[in-house]
C-alpha atoms as a PDB file:
ATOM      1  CA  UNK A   1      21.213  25.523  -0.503  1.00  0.00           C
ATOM      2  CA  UNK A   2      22.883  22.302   0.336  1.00  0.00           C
ATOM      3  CA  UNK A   3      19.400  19.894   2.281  1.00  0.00           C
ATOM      4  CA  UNK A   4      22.020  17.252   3.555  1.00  0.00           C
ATOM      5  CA  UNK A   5      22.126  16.276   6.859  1.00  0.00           C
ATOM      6  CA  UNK A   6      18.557  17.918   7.302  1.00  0.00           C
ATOM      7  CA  UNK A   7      16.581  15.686   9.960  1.00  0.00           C
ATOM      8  CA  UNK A   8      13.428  14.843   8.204  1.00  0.00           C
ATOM      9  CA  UNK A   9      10.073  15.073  10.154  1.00  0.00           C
ATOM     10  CA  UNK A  10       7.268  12.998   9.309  1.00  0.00           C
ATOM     11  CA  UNK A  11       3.659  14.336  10.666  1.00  0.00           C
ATOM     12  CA  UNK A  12       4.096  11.911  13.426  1.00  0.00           C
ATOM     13  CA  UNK A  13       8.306  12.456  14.250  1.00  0.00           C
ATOM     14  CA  UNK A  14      11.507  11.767  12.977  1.00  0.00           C
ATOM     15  CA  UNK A  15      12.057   9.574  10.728  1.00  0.00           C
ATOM     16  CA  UNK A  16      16.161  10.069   9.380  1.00  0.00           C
ATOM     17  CA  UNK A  17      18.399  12.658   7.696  1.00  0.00           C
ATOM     18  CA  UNK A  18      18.699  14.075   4.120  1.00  0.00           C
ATOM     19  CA  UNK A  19      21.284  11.807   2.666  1.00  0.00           C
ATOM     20  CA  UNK A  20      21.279  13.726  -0.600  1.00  0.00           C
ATOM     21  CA  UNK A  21      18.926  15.699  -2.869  1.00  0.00           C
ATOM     22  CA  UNK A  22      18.139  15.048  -7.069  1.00  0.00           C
ATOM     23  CA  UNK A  23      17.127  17.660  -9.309  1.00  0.00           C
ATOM     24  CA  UNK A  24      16.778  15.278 -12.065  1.00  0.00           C
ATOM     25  CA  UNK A  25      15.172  16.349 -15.203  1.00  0.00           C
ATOM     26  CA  UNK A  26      10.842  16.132 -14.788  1.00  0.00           C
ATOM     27  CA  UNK A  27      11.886  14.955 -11.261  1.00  0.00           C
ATOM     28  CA  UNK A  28      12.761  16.459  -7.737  1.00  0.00           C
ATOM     29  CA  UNK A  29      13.366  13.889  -4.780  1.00  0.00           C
ATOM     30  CA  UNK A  30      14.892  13.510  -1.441  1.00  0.00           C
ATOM     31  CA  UNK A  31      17.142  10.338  -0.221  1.00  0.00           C
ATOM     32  CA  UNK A  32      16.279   9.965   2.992  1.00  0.00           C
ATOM     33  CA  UNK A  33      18.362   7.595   5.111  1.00  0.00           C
ATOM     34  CA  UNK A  34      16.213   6.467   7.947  1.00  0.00           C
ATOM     35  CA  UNK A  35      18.787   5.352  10.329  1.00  0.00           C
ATOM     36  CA  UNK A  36      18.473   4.319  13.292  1.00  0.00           C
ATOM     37  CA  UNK A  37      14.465   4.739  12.857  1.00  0.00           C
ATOM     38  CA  UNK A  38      13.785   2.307  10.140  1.00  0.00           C
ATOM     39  CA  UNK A  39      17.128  -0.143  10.416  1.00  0.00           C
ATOM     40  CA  UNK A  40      19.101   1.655   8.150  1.00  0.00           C
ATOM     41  CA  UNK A  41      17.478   2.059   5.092  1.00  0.00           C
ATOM     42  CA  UNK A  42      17.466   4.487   2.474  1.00  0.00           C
ATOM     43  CA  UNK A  43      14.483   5.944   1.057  1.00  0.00           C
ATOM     44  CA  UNK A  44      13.073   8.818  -1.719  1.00  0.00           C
ATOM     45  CA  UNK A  45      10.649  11.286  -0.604  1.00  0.00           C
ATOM     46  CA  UNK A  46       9.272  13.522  -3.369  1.00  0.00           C
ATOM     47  CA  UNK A  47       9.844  16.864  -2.895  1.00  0.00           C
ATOM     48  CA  UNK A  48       6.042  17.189  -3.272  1.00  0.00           C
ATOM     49  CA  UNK A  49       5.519  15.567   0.138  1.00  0.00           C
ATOM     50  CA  UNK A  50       7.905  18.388   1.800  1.00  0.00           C
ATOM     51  CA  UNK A  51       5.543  20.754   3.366  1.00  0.00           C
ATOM     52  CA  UNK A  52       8.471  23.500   5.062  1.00  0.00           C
ATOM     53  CA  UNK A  53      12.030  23.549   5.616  1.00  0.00           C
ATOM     54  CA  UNK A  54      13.312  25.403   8.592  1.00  0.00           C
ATOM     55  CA  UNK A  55      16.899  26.114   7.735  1.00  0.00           C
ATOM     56  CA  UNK A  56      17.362  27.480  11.358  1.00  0.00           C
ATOM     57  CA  UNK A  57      16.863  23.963  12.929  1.00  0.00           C
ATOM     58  CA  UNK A  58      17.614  22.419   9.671  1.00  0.00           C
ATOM     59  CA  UNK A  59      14.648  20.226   9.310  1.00  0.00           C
ATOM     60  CA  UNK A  60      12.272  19.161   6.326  1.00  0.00           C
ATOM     61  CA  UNK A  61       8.860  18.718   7.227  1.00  0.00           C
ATOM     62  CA  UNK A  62       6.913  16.281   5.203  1.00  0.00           C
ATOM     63  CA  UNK A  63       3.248  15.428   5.031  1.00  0.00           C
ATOM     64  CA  UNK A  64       3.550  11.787   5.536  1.00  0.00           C
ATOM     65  CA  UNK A  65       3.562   9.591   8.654  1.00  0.00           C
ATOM     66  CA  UNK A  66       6.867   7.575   9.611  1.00  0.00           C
ATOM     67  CA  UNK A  67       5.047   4.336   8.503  1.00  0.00           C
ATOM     68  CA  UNK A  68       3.942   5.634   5.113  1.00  0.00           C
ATOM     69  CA  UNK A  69       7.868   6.547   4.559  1.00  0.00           C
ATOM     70  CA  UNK A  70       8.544   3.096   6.032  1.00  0.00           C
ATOM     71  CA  UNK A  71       6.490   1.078   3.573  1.00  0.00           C
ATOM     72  CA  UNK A  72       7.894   2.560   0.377  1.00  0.00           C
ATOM     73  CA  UNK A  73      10.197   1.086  -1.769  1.00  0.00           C
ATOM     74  CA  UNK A  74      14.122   0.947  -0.363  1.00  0.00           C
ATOM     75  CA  UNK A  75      16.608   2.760  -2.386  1.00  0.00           C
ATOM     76  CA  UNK A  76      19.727   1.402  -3.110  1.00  0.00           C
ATOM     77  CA  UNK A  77      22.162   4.374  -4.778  1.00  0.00           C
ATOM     78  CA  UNK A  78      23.946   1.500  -6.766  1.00  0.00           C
ATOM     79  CA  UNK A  79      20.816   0.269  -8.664  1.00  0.00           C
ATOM     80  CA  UNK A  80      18.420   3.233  -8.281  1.00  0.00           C
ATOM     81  CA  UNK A  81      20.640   6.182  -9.084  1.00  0.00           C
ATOM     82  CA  UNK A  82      19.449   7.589 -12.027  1.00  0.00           C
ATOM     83  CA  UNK A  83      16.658   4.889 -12.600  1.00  0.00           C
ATOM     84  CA  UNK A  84      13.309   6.185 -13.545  1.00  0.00           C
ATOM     85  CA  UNK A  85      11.585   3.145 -13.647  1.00  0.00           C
ATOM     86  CA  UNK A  86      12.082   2.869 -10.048  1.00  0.00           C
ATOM     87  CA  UNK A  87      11.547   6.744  -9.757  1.00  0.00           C
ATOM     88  CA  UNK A  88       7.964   5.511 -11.557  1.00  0.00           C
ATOM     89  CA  UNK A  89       7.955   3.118  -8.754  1.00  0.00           C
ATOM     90  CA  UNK A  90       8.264   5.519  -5.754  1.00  0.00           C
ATOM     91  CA  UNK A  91       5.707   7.684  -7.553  1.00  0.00           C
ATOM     92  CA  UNK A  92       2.939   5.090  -7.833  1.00  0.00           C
ATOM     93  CA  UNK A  93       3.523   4.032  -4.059  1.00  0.00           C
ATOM     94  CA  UNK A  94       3.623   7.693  -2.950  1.00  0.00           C
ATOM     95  CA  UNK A  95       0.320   8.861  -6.157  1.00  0.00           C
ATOM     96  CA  UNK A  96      -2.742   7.555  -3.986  1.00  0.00           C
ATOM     97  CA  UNK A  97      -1.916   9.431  -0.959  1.00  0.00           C
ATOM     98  CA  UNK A  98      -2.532  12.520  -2.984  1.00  0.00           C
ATOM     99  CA  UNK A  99      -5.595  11.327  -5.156  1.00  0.00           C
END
């Protein structure tokens, strides 16, 4: 099943679309591109922070709030893909939320 083009719901509203979708090995995340909420930008959610997806309205609900989503570090798909340093990165911002 094929997330793209999902709208993704924050616990506060939209925030963008599913851009694409990793299943990289030890690691599972959504690119989320946040246009025209956030200016544009791109951004990984962990699929930890999805709480439902609703195929039928095709949405992914996440447990964080539009600014938390906001604040974490941009992706850019030609220096991020594949990274996990900056997967480590996105992972640190997103670890105290859960602590």
């Amino acid at each position: 099943m094929s997330l793209v083009g999902y709208t993704v719901v924050a616990t506060d509203g939209p925030i963008g679309t599913v851009d694409e979708a990793t299943e990289e090995l030890g690691s599972t995340y959504v690119v989320v591109d946040t246009d025209p909420w956030i200016s544009g930008r791109h951004v990984l959610i962990p699929a930890g922070t999805v709480v439902r997806v609703d195929r039928h309205e095709e949405k992914l609900l996440v447990n964080r709030t539009r600014e938390e989503i906001k604040d974490s570090p941009e992706y850019d798909p030609e220096q991020h893909h594949g990274n996990s340093n900056f997967r480590e990165d996105v992972a640190d911002y997103y670890r105290p939320f859960y602590s």
